[in-house]
C-alpha atoms as a PDB file:
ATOM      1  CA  UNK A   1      87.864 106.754  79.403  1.00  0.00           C
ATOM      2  CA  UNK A   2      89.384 106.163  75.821  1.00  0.00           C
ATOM      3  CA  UNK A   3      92.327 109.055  76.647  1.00  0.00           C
ATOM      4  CA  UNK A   4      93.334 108.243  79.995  1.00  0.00           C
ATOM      5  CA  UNK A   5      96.821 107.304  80.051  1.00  0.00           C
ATOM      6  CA  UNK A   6      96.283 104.783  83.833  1.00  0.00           C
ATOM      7  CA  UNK A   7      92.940 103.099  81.496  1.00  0.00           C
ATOM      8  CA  UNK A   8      94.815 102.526  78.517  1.00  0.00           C
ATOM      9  CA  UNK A   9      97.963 100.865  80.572  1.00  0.00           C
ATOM     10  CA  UNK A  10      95.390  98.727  82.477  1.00  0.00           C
ATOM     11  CA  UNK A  11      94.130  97.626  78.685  1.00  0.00           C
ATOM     12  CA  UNK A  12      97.832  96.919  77.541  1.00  0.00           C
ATOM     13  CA  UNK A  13      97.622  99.861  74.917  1.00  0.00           C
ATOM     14  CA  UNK A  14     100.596 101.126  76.470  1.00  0.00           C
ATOM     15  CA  UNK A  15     103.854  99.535  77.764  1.00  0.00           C
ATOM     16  CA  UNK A  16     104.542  99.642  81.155  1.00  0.00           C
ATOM     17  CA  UNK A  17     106.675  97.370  84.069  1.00  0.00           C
ATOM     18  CA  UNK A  18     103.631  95.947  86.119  1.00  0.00           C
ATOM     19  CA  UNK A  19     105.185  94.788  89.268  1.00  0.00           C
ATOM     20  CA  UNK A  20     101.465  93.771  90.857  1.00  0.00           C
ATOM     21  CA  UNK A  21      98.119  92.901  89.178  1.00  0.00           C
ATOM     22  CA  UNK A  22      94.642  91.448  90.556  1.00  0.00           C
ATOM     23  CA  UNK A  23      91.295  92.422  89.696  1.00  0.00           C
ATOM     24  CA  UNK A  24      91.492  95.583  91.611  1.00  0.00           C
ATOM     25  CA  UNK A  25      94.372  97.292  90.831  1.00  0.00           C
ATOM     26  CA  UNK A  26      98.014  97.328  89.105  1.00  0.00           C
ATOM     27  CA  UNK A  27     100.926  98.153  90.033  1.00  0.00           C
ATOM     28  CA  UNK A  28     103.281  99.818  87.899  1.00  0.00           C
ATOM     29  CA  UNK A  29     106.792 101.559  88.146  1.00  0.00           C
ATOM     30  CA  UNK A  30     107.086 105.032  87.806  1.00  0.00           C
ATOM     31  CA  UNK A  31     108.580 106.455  84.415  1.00  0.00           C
ATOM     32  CA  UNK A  32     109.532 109.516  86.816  1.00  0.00           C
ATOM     33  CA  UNK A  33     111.016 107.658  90.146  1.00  0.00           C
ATOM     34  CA  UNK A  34     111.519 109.790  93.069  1.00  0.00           C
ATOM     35  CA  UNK A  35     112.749 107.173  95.105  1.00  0.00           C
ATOM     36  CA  UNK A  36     114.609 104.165  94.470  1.00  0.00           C
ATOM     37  CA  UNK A  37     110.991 102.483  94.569  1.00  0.00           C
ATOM     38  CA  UNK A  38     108.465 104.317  92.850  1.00  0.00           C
ATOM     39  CA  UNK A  39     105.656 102.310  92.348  1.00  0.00           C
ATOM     40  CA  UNK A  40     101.987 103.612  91.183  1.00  0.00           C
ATOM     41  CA  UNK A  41      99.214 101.248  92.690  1.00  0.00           C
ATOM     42  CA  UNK A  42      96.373 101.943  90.497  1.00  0.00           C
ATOM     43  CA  UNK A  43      92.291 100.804  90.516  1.00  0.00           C
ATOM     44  CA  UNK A  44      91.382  99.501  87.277  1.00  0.00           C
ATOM     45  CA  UNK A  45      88.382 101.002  87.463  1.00  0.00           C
ATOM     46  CA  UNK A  46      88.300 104.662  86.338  1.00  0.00           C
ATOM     47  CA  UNK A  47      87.905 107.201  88.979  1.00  0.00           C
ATOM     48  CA  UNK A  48      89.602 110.952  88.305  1.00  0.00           C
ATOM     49  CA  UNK A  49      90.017 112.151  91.279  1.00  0.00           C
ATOM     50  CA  UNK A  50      89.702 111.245  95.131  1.00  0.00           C
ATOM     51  CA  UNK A  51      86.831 113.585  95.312  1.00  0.00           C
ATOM     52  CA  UNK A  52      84.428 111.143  93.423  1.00  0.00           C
ATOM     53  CA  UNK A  53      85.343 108.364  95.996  1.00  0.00           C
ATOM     54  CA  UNK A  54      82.027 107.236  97.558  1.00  0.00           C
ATOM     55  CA  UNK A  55      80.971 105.106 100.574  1.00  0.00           C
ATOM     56  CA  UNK A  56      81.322 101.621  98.539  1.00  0.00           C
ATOM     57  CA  UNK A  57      84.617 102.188  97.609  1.00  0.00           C
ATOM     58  CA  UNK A  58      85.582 101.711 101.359  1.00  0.00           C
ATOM     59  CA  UNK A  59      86.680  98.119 100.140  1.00  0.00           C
ATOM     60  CA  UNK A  60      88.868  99.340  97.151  1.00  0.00           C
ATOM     61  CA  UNK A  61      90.529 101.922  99.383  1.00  0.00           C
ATOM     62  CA  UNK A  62      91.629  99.180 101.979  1.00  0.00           C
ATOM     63  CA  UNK A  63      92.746  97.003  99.236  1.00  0.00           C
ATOM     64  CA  UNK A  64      94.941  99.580  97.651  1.00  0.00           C
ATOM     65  CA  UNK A  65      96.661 100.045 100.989  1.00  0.00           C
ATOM     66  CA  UNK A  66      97.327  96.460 101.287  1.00  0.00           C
ATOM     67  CA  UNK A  67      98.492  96.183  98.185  1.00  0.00           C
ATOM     68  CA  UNK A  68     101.158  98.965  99.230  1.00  0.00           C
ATOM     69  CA  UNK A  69     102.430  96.711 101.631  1.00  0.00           C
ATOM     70  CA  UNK A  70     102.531  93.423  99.376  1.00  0.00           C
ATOM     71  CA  UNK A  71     104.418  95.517  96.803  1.00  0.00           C
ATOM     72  CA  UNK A  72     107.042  97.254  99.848  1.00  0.00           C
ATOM     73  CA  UNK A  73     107.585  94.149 101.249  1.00  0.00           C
ATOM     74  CA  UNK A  74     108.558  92.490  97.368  1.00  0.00           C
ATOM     75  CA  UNK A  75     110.593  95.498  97.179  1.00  0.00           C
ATOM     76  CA  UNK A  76     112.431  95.282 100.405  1.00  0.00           C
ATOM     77  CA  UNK A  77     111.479  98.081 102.391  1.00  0.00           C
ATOM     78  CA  UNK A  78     108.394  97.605 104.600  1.00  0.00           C
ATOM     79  CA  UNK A  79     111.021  96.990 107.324  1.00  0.00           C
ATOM     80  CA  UNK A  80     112.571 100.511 106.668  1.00  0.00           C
ATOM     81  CA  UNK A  81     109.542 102.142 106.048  1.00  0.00           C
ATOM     82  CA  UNK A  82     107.603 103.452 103.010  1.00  0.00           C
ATOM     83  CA  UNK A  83     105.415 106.431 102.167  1.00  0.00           C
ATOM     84  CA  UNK A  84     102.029 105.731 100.749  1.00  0.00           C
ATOM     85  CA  UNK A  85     100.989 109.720  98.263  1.00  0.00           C
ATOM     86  CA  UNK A  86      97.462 110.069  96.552  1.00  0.00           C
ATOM     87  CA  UNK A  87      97.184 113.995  95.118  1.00  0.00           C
ATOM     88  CA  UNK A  88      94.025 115.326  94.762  1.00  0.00           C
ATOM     89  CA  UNK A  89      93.618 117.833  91.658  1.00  0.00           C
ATOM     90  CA  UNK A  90      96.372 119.859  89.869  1.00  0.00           C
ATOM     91  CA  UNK A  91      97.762 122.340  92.709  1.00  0.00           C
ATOM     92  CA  UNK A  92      98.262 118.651  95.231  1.00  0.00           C
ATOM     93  CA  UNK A  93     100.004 117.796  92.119  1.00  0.00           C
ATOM     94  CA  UNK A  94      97.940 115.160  90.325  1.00  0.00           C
ATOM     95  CA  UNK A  95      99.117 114.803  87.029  1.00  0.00           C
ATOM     96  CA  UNK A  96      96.887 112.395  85.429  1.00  0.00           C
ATOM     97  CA  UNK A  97      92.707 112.324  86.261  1.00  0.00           C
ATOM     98  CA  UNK A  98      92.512 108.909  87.424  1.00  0.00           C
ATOM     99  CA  UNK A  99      93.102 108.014  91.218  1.00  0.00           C
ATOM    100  CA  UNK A 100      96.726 106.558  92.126  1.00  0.00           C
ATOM    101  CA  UNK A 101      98.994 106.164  95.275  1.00  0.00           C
ATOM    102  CA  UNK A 102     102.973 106.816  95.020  1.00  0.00           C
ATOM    103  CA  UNK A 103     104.039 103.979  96.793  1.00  0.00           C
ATOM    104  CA  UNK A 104     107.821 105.677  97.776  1.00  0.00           C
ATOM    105  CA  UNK A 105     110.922 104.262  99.625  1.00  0.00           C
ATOM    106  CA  UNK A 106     114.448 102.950  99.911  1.00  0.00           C
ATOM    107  CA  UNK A 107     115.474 106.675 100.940  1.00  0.00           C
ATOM    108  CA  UNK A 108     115.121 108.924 104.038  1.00  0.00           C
ATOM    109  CA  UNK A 109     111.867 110.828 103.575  1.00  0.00           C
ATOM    110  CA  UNK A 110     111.516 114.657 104.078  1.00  0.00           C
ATOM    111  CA  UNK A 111     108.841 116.311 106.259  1.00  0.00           C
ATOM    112  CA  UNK A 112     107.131 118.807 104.790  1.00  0.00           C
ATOM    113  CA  UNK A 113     107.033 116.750 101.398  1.00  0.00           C
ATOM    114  CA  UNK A 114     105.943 120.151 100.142  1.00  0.00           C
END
């Protein structure tokens, strides 16, 4: 998608602080942190929301969660634990209509988060 903010970081048209990249996903840090680690662990390939996931995507899904942990334990807080977010649609709070997971930590976490 030409206007999607996640596809045009992935292409380099916009700046960003990649703290992870493979052929799957990035990982970026949030312009908006809610945590003192607030990283977004993005596919590269362009999927809006978590409703379009299908069967074959299995794979990408387990390699996104992995690549939380990579990225918590270069942060520091795998040990102390980590919350792993992916909204689905506006009123979860998805901002931006390609899939992402808030990779959150370094701070007590609330329950409800809502």
């Amino acid at each position: 998608m030409n206007d999607c903010i996640f596809c045009r970081i992935i292409k380099g048209e916009i700046p960003s602080t990649k703290v992870y990249e493979d052929d799957l996903v990035v990982a970026i840090e949030d312009i908006d942190p809610k945590a003192p680690v607030h990283t977004l662990i993005i596919p590269k390939r362009h999927i809006e929301t978590l409703n379009e996931l299908k069967e074959e995507d299995k794979n990408l899904l387990g390699h996104i969660i992995l690549t939380a942990k990579k990225v918590a334990e270069e942060k520091g807080i795998v040990e102390r634990g980590y919350r792993l977010v992916a909204n689905c649609l506006e009123e979860a709070g998805q901002s931006v209509p390609h899939i992402h997971f808030h990779l959150l930590g370094g701070r007590r976490m609330n329950w409800p988060p809502g």
